[in-house]
Protein backbone atom coordinates (compact mmCIF):
# COMPACT_ATOMS: atom_id res chain seq x y z
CA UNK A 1 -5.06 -2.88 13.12
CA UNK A 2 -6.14 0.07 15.14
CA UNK A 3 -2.16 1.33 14.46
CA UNK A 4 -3.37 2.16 10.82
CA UNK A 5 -5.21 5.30 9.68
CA UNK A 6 -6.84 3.27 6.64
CA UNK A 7 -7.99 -0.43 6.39
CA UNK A 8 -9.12 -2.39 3.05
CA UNK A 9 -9.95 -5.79 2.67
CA UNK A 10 -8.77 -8.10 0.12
CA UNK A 11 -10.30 -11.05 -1.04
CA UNK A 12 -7.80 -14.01 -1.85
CA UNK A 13 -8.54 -16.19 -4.52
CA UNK A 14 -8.42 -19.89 -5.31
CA UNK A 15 -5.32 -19.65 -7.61
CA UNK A 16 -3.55 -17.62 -4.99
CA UNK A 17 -2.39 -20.47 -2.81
CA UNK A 18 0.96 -22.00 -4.31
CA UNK A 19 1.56 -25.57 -4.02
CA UNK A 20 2.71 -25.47 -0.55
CA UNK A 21 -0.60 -24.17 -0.21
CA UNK A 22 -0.51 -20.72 1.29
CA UNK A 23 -1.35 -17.27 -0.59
CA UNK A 24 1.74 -16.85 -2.03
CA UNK A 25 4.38 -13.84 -1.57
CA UNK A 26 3.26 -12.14 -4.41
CA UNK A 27 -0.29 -11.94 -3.68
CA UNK A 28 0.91 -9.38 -0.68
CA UNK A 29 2.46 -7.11 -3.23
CA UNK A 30 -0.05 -7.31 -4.81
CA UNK A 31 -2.57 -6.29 -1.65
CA UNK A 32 0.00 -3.52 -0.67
CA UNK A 33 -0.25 -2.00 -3.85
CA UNK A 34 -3.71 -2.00 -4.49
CA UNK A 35 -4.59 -0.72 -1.27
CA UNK A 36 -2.02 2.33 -1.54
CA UNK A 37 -2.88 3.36 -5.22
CA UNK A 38 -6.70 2.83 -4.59
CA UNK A 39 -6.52 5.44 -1.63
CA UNK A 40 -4.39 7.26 -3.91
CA UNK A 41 -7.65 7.63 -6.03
CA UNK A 42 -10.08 8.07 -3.58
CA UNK A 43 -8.33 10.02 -1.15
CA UNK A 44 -5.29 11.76 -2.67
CA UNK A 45 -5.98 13.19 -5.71
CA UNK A 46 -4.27 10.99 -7.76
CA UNK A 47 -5.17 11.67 -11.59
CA UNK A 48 -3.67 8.35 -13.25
CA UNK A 49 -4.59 9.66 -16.97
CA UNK A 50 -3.66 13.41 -16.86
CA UNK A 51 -2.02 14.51 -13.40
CA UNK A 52 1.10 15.96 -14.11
CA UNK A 53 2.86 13.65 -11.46
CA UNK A 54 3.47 10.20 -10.68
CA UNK A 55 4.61 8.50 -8.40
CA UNK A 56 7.20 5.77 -8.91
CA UNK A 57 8.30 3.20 -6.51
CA UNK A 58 11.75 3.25 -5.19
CA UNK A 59 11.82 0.36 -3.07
CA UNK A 60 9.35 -2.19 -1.70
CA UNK A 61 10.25 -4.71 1.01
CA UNK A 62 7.81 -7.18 2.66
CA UNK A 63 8.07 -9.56 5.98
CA UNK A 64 6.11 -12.62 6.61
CA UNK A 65 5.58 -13.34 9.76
CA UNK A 66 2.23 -16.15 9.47
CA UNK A 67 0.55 -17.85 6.32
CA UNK A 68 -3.02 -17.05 4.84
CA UNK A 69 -4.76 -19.20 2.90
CA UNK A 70 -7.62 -19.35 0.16
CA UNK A 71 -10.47 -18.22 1.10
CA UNK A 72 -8.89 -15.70 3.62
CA UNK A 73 -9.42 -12.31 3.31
CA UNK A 74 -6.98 -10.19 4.03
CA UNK A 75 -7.13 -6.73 5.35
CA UNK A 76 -4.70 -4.65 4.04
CA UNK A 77 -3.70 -1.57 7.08
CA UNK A 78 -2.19 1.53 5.50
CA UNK A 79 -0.24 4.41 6.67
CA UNK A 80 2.33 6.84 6.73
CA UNK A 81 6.59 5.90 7.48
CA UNK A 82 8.55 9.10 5.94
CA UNK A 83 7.23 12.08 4.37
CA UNK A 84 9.54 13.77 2.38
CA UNK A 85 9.66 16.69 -0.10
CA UNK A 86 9.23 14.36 -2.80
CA UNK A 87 9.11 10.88 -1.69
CA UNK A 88 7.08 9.05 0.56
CA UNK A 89 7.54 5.46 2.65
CA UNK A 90 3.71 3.90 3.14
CA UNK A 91 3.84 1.10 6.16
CA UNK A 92 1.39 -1.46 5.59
CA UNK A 93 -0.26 -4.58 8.03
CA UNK A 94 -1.50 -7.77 6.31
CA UNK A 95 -3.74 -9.49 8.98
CA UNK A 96 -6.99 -12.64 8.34
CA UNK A 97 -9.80 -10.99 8.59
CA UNK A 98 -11.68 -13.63 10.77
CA UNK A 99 -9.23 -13.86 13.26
CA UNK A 100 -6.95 -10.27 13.14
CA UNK A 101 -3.78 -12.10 12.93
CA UNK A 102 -0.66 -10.33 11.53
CA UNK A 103 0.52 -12.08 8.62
CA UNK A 104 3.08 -9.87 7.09
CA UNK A 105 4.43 -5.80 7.50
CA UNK A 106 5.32 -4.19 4.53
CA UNK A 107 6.96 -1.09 2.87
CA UNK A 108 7.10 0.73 -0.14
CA UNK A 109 8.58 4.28 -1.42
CA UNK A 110 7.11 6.14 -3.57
CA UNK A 111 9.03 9.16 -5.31
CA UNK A 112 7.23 11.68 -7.03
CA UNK A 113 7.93 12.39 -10.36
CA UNK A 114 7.05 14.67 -13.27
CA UNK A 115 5.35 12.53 -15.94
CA UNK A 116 7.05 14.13 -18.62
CA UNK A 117 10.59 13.80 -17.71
CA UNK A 118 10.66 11.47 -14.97
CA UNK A 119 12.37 13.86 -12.48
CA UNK A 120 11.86 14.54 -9.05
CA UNK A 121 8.65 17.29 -8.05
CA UNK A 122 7.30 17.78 -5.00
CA UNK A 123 4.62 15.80 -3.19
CA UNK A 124 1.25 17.38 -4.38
CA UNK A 125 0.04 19.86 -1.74
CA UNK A 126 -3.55 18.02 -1.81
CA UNK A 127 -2.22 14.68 -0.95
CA UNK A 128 0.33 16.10 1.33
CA UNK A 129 -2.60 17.36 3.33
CA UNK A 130 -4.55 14.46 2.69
CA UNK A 131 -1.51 12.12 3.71
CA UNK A 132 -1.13 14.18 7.06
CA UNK A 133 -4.46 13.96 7.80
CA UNK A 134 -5.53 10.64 7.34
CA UNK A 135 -2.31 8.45 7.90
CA UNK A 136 0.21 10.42 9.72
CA UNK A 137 0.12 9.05 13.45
């Protein structure tokens, strides 16, 4: 965990375990994105009503590699793969809380956009700073 600049916790719910009963693979999304766009909020600057950018995700990708369980709670580790002019590749760590076990890596791109028309703008200069100096290792 201590290979992350930012660490949230995620509390799994009963009706996450699927009938093989393990959280199921969508409940990681799920983590992965709340944890980026909530440090979005609190850390980056992100305006989700009026900012005049967005960002949109590109691509997402997610490996398993043990299964968590209701109640686990999760802690979601966050930081930064690729920073680009306009896009940017978060790396995230799923691990159980009472134990620290990795239970899946993940990835997902974010390109930012110009609400309006949808096209390509550069990363905001406050989250770019924020970005490098939170979760850039």
């Amino acid at each position: 965990m201590d290979e992350y600049g930012h660490l949230a916790s995620f509390a799994t719910r009963w009706n996450d375990n699927d009938v093989y009963g393990h959280v199921n693979n969508a409940v990681y999304y799920e983590a992965m994105d709340t944890t980026i766009n909530t440090w979005l909020i609190e850390h980056g600057g992100l305006d989700l009503v009026d900012g005049p950018s967005i960002g949109v995700c590109k691509a997402s990708s997610c490996e398993y590699t043990a299964s968590g369980s209701y109640p686990d709670v999760l802690v979601v580790g966050l930081r930064a793969g690729r920073l680009g002019s306009t896009s940017l590749t978060w790396e995230t760590g799923i691990f159980r809380e009472r134990d620290g076990e990795l239970l899946a890596t993940g990835r997902f791109v974010h390109v930012f956009v110009d609400r309006a028309h949808r096209r390509p703008v550069p990363i905001p200069a406050a989250l770019r700073a924020a970005v490098e100096a939170r979760l850039v290792a």
